[in-house]
C-alpha atoms as a PDB file:
ATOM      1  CA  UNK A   1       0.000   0.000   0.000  1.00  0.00           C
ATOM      2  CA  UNK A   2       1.513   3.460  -0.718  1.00  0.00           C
ATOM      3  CA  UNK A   3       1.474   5.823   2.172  1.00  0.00           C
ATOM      4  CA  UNK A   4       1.533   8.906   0.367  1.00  0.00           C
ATOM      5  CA  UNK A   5      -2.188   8.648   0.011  1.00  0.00           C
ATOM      6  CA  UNK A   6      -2.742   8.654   3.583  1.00  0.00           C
ATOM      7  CA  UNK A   7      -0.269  11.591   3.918  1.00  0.00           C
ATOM      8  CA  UNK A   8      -2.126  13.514   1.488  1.00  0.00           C
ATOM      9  CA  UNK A   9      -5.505  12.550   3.272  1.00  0.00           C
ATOM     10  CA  UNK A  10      -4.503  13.500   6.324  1.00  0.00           C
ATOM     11  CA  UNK A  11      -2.728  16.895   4.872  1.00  0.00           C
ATOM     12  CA  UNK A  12      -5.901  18.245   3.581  1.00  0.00           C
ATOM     13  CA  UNK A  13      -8.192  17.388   6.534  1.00  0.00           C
ATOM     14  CA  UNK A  14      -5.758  18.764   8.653  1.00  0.00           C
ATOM     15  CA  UNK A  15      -4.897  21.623   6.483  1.00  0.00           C
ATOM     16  CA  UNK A  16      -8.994  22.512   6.439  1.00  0.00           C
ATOM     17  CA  UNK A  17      -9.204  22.262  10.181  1.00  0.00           C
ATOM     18  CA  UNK A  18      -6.602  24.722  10.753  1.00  0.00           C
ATOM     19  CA  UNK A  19      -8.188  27.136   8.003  1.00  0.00           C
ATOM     20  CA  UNK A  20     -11.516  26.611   9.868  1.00  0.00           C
ATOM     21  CA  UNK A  21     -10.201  27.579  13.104  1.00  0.00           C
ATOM     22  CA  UNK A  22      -9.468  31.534  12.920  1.00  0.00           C
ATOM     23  CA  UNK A  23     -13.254  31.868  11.106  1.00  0.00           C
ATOM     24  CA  UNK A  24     -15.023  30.245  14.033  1.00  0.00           C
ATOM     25  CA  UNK A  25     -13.386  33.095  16.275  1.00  0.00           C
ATOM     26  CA  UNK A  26     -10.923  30.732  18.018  1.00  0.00           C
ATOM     27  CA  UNK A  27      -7.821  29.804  16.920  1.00  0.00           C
ATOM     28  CA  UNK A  28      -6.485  26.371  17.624  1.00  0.00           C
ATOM     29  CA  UNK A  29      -4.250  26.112  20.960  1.00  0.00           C
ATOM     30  CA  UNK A  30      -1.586  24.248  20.991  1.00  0.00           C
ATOM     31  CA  UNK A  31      -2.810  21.161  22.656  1.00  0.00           C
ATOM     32  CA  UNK A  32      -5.818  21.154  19.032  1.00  0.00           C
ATOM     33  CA  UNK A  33      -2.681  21.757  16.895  1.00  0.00           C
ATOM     34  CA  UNK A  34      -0.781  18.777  17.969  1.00  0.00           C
ATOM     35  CA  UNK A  35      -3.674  16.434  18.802  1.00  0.00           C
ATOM     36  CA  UNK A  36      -4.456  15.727  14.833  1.00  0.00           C
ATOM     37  CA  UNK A  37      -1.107  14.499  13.955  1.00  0.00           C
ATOM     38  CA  UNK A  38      -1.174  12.417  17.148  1.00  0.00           C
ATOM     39  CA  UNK A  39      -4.598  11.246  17.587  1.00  0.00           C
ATOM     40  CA  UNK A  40      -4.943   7.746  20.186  1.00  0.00           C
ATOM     41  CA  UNK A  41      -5.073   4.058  18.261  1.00  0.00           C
ATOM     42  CA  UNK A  42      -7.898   3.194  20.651  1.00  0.00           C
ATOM     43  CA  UNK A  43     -10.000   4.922  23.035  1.00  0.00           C
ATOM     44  CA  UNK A  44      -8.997   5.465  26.317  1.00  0.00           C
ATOM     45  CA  UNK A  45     -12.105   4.926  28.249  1.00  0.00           C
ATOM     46  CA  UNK A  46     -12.219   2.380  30.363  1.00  0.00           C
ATOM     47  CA  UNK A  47     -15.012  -0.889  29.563  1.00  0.00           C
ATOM     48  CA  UNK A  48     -17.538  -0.653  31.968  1.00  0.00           C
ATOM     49  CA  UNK A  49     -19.145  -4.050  33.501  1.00  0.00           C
ATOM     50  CA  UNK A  50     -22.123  -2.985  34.738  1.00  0.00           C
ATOM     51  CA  UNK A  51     -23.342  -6.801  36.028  1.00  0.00           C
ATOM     52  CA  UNK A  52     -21.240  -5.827  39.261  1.00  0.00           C
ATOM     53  CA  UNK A  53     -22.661  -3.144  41.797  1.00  0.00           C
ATOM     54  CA  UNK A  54     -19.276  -2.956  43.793  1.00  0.00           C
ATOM     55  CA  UNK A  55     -17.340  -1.589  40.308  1.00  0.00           C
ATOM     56  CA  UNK A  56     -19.730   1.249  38.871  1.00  0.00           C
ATOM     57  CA  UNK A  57     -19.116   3.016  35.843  1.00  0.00           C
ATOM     58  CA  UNK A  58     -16.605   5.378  35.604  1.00  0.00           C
ATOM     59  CA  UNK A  59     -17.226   8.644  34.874  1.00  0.00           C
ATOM     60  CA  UNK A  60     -14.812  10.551  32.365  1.00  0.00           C
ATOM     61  CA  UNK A  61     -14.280  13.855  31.507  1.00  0.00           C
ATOM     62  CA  UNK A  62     -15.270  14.915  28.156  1.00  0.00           C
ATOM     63  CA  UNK A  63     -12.620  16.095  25.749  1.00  0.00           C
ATOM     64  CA  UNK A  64     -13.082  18.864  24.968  1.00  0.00           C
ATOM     65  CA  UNK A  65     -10.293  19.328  22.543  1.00  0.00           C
ATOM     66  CA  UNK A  66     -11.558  16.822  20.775  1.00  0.00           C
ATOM     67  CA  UNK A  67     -14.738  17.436  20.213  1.00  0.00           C
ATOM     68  CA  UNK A  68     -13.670  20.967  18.547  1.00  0.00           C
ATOM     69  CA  UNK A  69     -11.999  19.087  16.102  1.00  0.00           C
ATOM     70  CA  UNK A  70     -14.811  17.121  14.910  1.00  0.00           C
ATOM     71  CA  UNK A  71     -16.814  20.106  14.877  1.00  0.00           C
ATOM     72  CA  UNK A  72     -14.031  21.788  13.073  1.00  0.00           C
ATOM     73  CA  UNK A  73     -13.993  19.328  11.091  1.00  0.00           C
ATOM     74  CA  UNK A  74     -17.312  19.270  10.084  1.00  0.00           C
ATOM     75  CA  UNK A  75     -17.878  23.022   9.823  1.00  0.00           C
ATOM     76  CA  UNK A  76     -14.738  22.887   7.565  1.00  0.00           C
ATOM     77  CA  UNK A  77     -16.673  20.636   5.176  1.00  0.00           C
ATOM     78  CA  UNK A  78     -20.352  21.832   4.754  1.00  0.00           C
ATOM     79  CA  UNK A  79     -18.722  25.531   4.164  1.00  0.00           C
ATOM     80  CA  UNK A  80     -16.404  23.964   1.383  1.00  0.00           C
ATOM     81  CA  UNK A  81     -19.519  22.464  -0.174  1.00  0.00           C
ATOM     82  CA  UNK A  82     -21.547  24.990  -0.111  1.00  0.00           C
ATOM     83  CA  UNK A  83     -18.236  27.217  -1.807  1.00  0.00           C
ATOM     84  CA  UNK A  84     -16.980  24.503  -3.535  1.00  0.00           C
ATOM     85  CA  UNK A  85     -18.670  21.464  -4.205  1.00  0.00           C
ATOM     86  CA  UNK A  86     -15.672  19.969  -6.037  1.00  0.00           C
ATOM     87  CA  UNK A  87     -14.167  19.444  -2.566  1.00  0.00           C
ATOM     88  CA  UNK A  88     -16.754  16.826  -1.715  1.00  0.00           C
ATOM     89  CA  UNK A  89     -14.783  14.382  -3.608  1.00  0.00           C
ATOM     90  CA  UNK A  90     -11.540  15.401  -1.426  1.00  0.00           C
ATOM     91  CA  UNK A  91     -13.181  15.013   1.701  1.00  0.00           C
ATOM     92  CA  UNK A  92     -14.577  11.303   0.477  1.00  0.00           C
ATOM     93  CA  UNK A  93     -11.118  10.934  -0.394  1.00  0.00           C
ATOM     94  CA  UNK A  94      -9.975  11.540   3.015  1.00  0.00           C
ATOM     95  CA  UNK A  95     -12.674   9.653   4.732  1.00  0.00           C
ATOM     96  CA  UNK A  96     -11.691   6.279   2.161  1.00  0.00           C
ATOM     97  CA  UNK A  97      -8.450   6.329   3.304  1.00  0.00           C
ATOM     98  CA  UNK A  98      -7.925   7.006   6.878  1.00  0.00           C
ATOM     99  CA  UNK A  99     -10.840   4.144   6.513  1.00  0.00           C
ATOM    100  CA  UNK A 100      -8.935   2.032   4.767  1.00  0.00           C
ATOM    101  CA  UNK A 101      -5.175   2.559   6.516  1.00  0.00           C
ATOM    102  CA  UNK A 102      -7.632   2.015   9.618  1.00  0.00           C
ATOM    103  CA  UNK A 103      -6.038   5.337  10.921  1.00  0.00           C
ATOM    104  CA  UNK A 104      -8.099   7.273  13.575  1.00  0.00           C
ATOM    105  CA  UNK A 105      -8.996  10.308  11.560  1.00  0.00           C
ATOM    106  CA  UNK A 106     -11.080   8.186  10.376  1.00  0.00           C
ATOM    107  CA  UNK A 107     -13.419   8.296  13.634  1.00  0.00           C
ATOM    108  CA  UNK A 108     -12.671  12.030  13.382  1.00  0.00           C
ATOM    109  CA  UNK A 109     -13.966  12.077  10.101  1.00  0.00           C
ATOM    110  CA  UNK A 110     -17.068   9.941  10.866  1.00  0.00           C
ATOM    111  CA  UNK A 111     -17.515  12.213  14.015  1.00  0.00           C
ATOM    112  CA  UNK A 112     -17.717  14.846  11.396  1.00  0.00           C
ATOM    113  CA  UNK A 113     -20.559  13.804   9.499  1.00  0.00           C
ATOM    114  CA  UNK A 114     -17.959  12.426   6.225  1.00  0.00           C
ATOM    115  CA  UNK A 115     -19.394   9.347   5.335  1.00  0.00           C
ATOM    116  CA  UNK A 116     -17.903   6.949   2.450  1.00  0.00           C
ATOM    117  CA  UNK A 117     -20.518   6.522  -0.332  1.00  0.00           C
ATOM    118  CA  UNK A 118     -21.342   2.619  -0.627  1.00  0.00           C
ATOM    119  CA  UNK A 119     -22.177   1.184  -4.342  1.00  0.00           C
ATOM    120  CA  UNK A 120     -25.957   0.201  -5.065  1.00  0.00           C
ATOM    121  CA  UNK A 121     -25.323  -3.432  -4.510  1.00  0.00           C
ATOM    122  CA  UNK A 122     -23.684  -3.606  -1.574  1.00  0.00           C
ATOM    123  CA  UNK A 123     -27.338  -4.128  -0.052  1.00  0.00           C
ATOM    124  CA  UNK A 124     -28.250  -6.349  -2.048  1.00  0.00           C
ATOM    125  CA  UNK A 125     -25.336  -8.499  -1.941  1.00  0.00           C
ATOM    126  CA  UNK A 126     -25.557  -8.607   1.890  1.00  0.00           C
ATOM    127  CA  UNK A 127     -29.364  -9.821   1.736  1.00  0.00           C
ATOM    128  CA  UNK A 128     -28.173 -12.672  -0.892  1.00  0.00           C
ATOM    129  CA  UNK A 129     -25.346 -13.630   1.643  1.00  0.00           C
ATOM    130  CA  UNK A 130     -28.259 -13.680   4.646  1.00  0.00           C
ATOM    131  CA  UNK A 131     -30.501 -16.093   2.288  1.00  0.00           C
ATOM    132  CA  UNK A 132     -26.992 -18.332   1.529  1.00  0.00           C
ATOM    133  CA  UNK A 133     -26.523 -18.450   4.588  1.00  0.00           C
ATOM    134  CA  UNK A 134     -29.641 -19.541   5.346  1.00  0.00           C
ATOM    135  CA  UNK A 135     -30.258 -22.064   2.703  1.00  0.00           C
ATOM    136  CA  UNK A 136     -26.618 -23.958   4.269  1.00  0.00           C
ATOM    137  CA  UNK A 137     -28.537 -23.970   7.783  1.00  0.00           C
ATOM    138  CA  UNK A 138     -31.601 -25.565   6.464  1.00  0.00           C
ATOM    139  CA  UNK A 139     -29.736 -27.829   3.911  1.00  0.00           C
ATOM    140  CA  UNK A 140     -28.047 -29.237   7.019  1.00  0.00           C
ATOM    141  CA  UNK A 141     -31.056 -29.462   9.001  1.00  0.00           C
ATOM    142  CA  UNK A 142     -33.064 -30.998   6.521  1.00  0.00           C
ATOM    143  CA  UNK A 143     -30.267 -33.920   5.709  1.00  0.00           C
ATOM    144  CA  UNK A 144     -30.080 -34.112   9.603  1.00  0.00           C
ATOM    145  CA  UNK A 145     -32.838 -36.634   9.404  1.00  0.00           C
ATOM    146  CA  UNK A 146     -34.886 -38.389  11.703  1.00  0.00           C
ATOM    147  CA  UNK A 147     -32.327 -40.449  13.444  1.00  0.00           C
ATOM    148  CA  UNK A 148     -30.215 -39.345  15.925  1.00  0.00           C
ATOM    149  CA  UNK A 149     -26.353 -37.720  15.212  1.00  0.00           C
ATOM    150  CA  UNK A 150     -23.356 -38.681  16.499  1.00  0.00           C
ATOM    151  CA  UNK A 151     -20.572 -37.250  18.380  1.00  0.00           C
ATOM    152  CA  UNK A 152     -18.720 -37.148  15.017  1.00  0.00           C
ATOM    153  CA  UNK A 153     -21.062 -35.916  12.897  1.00  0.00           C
ATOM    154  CA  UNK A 154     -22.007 -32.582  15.123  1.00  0.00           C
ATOM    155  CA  UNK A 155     -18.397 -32.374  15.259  1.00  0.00           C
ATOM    156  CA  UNK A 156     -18.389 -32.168  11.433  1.00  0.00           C
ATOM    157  CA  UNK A 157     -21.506 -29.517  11.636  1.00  0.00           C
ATOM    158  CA  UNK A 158     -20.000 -27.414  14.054  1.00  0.00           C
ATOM    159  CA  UNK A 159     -16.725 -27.132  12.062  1.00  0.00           C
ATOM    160  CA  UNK A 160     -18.784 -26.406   9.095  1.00  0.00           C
ATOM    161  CA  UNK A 161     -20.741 -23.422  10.716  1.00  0.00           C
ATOM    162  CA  UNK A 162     -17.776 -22.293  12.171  1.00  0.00           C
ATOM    163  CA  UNK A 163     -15.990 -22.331   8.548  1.00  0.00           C
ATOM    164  CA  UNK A 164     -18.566 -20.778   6.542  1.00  0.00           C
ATOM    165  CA  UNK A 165     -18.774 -18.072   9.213  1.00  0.00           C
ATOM    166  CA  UNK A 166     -14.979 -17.108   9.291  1.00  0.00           C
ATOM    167  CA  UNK A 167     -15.129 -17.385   5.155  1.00  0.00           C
ATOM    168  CA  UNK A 168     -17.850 -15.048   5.186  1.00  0.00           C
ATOM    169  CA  UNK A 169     -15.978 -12.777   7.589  1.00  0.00           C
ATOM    170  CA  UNK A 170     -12.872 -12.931   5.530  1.00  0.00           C
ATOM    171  CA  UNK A 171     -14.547 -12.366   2.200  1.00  0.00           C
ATOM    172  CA  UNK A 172     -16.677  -9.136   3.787  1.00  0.00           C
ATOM    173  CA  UNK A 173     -13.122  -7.791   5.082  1.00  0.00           C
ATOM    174  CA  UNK A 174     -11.892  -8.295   1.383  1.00  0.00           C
ATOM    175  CA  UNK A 175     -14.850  -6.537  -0.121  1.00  0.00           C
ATOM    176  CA  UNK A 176     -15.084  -3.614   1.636  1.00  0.00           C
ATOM    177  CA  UNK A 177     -11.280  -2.827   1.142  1.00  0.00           C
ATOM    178  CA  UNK A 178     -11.779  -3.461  -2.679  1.00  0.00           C
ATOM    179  CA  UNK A 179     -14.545  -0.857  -2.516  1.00  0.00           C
ATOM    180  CA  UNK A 180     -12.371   1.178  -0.742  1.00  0.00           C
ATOM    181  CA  UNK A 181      -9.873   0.875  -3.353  1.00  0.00           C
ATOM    182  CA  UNK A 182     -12.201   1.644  -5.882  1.00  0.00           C
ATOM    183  CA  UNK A 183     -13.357   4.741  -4.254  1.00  0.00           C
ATOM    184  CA  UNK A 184     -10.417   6.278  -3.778  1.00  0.00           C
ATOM    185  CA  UNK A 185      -9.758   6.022  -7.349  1.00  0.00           C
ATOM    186  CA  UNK A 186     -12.847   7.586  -7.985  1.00  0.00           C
ATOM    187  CA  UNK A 187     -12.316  10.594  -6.095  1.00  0.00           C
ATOM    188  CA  UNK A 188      -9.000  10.525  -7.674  1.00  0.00           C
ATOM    189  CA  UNK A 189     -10.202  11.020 -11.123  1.00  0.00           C
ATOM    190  CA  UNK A 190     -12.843  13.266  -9.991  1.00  0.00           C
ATOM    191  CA  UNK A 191     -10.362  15.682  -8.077  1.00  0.00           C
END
């Protein structure tokens, strides 16, 4: 995978979140100017188990600086379309490749309201994997019979199951970065 897409992803959305600042009447201090280029692999509250009374949840502050980046962010992006609806493209762009480099701007970006455009099948396609699905559960049950399975044979089941779930979960991963792909190139060409 070349990296300079990612660098020119998170350029721009950077870029328009520091042009946003000084036109919302604050400018970005220096803890909003650093947090971008540094933003957290995964979120640092803490996982709650709320089964137990003796640990309740814990309560964390909000932040703050944060959250004025996503609304940045967004701000940044309905004034560009509404100047410049070219940009739409660029911020797609952004959002399909943070997405697929599984960077965190891309919660940013999804925080923002910048959502990756799906093709018209990918609904479909999802309903015809529910139904095959489906038709492999009953297929099994009906051959299943009357009489009763052994030991072996819901040993055999199980491992099936288990297979065509992982398959499924391997093949949806695969998809969904080909899309990806495919967007990106589009907003490529269309930028």
């Amino acid at each position: 995978m070349d990296r300079t897409d990612l660098d020119t992803a998170l350029g721009f959305v950077i870029g328009r979140i520091e042009g946003e600042a000084p036109r919302s009447g604050e400018p970005l201090s220096d803890e909003q100017r650093f947090l971008p280029n540094h933003l957290p692999k995964e979120s640092a509250l803490p996982q709650p188990y709320v089964g137990d009374p003796e640990f309740p949840p814990v309560l964390v502050p909000r932040d703050t600086a944060y959250e004025r980046l996503c609304t940045l962010a967004k701000t940044a992006r309905q004034n560009d379309l509404v100047v410049n609806p070219s940009l739409a493209a660029d911020w797609e762009f952004a959002a399909a490749v943070s997405k697929l480099y599984r960077h965190p701007m891309s919660w940013l970006l999804q925080w923002a309201g910048v959502k990756v455009r799906r093709p018209w099948w990918d609904r479909l396609l999802l309903i015809a994997t529910a139904l095959l699905f489906i038709f492999c559960i009953a297929t099994l049950a009906l051959l299943s019979g009357n009489a009763p399975w052994t030991p072996l044979q819901w040993i055999n089941i199980g491992a099936g199951y288990i297979g065509v779930l992982v398959l499924l979960y391997f093949v949806s991963k695969q998809l969904e970065e080909w899309q990806l792909k495919k967007t990106i190139e589009r907003c490529r060409r269309a930028s």
